[in-house]
N, C-alpha and C. Protein backbone atom coordinates (compact mmCIF):
# COMPACT_ATOMS: atom_id res chain seq x y z
N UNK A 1 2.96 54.62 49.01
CA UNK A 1 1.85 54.23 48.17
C UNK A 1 2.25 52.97 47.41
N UNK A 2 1.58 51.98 47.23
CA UNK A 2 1.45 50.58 46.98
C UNK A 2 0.80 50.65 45.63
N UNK A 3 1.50 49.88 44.59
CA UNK A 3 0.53 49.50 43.41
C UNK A 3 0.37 48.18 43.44
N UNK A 4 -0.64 47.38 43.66
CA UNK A 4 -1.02 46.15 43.35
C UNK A 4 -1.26 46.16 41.87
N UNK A 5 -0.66 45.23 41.47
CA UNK A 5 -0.64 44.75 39.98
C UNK A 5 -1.00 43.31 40.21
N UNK A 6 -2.24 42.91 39.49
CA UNK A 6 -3.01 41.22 39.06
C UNK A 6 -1.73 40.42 38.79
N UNK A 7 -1.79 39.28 39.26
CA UNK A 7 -1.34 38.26 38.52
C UNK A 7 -1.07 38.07 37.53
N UNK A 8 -2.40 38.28 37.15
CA UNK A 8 -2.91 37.26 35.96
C UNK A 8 -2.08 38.73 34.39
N UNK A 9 -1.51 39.77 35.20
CA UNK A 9 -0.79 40.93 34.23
C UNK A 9 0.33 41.26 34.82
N UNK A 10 1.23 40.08 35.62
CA UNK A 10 2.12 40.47 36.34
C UNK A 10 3.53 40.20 35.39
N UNK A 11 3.48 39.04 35.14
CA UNK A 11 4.29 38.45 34.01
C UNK A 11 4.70 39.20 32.91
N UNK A 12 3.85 39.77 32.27
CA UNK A 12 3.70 40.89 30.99
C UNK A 12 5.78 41.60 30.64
N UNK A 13 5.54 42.52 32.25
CA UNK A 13 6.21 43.09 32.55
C UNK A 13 7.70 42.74 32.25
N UNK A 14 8.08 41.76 32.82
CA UNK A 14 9.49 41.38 32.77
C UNK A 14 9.38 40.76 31.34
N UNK A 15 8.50 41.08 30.82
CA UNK A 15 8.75 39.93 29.28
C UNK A 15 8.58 41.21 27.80
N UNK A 16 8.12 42.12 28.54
CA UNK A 16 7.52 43.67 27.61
C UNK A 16 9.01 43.91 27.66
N UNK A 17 9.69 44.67 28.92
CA UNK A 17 10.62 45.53 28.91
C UNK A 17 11.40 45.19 28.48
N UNK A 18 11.75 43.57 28.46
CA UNK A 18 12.95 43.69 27.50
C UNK A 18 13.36 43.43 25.75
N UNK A 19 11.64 43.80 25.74
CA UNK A 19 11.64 43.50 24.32
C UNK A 19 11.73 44.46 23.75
N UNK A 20 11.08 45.52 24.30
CA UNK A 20 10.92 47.00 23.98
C UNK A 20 12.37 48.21 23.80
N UNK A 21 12.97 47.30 25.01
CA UNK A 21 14.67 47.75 24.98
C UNK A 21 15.45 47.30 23.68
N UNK A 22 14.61 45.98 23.91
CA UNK A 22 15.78 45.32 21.93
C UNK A 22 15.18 45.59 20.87
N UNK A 23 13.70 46.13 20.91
CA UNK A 23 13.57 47.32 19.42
C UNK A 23 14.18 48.60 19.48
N UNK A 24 14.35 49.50 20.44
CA UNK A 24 14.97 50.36 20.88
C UNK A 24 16.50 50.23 19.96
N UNK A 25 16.99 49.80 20.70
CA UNK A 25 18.43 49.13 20.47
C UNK A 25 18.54 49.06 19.04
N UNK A 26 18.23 47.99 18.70
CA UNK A 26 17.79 47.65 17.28
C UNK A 26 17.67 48.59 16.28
N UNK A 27 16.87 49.40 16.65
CA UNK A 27 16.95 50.60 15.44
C UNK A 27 17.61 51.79 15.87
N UNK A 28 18.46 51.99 16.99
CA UNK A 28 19.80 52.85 17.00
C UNK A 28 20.56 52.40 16.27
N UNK A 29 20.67 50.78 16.31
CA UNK A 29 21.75 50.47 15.68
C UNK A 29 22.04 50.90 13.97
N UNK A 30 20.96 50.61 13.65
CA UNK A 30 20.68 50.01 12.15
C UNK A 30 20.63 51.68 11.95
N UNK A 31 20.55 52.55 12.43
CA UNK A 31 20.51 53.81 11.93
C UNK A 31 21.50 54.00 11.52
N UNK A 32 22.32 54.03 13.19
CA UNK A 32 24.45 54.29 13.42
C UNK A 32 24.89 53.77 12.22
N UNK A 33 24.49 52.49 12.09
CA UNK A 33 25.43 51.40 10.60
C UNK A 33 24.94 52.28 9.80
N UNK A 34 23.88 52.83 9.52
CA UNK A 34 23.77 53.79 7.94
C UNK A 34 24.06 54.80 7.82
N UNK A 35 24.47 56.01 8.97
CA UNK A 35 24.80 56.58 9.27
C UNK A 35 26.37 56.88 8.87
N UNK A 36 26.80 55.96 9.61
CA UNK A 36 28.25 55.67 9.54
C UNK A 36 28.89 55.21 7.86
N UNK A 37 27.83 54.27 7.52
CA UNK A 37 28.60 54.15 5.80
C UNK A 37 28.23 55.13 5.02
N UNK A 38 27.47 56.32 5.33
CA UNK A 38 26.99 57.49 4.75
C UNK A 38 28.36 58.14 4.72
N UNK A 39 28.53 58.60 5.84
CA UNK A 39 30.14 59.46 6.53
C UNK A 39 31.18 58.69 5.63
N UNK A 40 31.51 57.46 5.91
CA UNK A 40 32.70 56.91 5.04
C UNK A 40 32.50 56.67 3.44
N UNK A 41 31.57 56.73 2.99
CA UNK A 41 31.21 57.32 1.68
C UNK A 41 31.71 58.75 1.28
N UNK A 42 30.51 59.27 2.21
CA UNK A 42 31.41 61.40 1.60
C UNK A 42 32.84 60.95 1.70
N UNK A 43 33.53 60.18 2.96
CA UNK A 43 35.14 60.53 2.64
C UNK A 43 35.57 60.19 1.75
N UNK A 44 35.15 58.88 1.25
CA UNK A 44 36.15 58.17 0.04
C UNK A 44 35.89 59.22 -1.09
N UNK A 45 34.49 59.66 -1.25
CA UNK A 45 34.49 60.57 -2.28
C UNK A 45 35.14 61.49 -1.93
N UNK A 46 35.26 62.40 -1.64
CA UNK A 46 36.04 63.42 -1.07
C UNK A 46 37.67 62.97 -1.52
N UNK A 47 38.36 62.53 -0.86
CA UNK A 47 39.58 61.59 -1.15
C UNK A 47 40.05 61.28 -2.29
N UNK A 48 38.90 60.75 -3.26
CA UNK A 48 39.25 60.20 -4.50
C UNK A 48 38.98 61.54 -5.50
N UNK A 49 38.15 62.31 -4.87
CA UNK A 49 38.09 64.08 -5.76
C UNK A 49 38.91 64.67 -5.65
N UNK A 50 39.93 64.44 -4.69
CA UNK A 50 40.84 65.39 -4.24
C UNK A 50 41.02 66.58 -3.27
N UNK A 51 39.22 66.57 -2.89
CA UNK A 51 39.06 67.92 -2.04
C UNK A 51 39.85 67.56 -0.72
N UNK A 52 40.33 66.38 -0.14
CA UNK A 52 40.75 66.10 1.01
C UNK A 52 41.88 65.18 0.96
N UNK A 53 42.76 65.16 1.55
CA UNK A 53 44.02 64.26 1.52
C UNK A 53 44.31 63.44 2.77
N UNK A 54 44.18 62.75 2.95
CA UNK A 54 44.72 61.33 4.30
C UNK A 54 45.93 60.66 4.14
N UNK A 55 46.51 60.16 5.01
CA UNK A 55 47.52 58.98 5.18
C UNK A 55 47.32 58.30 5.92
N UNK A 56 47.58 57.01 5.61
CA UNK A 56 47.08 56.01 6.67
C UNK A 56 47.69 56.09 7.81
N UNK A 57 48.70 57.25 8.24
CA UNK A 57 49.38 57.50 9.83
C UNK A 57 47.84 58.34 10.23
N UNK A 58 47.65 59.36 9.22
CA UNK A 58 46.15 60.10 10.18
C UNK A 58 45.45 59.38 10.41
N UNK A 59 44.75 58.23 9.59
CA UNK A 59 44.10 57.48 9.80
C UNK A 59 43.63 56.89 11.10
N UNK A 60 45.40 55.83 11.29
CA UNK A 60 45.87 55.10 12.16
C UNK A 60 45.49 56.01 13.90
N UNK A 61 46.19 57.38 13.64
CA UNK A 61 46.25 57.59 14.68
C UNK A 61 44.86 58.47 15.35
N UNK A 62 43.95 58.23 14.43
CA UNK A 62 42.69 59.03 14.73
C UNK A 62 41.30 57.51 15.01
N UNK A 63 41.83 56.88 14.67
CA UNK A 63 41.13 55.46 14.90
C UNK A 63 41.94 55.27 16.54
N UNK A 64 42.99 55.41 16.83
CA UNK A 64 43.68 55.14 18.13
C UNK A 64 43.17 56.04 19.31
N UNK A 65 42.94 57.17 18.76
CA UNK A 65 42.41 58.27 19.45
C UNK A 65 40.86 58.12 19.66
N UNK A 66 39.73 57.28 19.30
CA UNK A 66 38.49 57.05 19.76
C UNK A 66 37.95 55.82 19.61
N UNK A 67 38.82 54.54 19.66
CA UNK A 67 38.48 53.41 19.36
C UNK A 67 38.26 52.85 20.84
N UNK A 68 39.80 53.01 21.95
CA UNK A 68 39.10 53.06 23.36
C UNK A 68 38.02 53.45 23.86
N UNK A 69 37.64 54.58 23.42
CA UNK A 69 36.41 55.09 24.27
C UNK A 69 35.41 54.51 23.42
N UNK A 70 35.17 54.10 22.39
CA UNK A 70 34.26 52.95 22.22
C UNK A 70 33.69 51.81 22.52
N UNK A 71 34.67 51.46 23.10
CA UNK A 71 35.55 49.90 23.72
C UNK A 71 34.82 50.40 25.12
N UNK A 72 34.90 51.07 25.49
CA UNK A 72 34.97 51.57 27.29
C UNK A 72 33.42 51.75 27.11
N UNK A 73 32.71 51.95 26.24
CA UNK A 73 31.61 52.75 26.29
C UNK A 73 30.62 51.34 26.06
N UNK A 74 31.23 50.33 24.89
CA UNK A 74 30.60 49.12 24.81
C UNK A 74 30.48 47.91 25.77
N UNK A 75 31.77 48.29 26.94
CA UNK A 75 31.83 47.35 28.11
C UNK A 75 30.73 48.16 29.11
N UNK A 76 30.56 49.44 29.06
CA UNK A 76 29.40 49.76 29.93
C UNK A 76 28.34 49.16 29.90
N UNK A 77 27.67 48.95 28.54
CA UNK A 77 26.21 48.56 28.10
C UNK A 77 26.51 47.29 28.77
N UNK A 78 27.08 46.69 28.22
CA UNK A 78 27.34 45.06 28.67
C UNK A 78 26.75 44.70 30.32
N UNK A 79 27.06 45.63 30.31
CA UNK A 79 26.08 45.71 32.22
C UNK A 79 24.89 46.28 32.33
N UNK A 80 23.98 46.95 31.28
CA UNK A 80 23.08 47.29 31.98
C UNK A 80 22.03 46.59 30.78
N UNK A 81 22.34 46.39 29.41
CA UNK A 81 20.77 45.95 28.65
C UNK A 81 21.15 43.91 28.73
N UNK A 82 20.21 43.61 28.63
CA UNK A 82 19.50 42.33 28.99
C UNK A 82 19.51 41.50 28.32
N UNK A 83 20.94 41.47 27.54
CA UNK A 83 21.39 40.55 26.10
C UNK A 83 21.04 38.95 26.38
N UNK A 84 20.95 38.68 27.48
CA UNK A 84 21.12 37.14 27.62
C UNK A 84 19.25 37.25 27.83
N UNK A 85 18.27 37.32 27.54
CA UNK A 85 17.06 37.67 27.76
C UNK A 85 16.64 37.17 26.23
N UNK A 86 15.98 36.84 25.74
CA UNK A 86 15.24 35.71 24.36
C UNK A 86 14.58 37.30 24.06
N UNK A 87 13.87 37.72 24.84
CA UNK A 87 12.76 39.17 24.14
C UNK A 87 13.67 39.62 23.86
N UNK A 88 14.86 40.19 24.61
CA UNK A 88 15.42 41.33 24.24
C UNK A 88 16.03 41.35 22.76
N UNK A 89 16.41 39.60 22.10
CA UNK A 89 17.04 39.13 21.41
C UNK A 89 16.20 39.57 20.63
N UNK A 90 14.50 39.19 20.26
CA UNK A 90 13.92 39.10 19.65
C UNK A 90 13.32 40.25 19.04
N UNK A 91 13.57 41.00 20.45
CA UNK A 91 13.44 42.40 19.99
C UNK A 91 14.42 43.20 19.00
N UNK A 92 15.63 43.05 19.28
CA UNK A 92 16.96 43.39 18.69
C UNK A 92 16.13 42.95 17.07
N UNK A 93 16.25 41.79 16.65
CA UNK A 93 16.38 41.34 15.37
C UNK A 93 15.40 42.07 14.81
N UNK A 94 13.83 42.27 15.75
CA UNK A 94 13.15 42.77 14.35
C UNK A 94 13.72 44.56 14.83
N UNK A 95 14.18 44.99 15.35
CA UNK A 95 14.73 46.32 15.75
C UNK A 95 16.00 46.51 14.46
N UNK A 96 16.49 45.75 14.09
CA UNK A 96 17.83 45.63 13.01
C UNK A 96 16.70 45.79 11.67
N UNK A 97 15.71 44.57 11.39
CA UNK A 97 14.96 44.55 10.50
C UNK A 97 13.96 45.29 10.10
N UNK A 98 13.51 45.96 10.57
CA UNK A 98 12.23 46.47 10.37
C UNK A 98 12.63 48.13 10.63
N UNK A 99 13.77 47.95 11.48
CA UNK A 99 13.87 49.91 11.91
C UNK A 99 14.58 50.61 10.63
């Protein structure tokens, strides 16, 4: 089965999806970042109350223990969303701003 899609609404397509991917994007991100200084907030409080104790060896070696697979996980994307793409860009920014 065949979908003919107009011309004159053919274009749309490659110029929608990747904009729609960089609002997407965009407001995972901006969540994760608030997310994440939420988490390192409770710790410092935590830390500086006393309920919890660290050394910068736990630290060290718990940043060592999931910083690769971050790394590994950020070279994946790198292949599949459409960074070099102006929408996707454009999408991203108001996806950071607005999400």
């Amino acid at each position: 089965m065949s979908i003919n899609v107009p011309p004159e609404v053919a274009w749309i397509v490659p110029v929608a999806v990747p904009f729609v991917i960089g609002l997407l994007v965009g407001l995972i991100v901006k969540r994760t970042v608030k997310l994440a200084f939420a988490i390192i907030a409770l710790i410092i409080i935590l830390a500086v109350t006393g309920f919890v104790s660290f050394t910068f060896q736990d630290i060290f070696d718990s940043a060592m223990k999931f910083l690769p697979k971050i790394i590994d996980l950020g070279g994946g994307l790198q292949n599949v969303l459409p960074y070099s793409s102006i929408t996707f860009i454009i999408g991203l920014a108001l996806g950071l701003w607005k999400g």
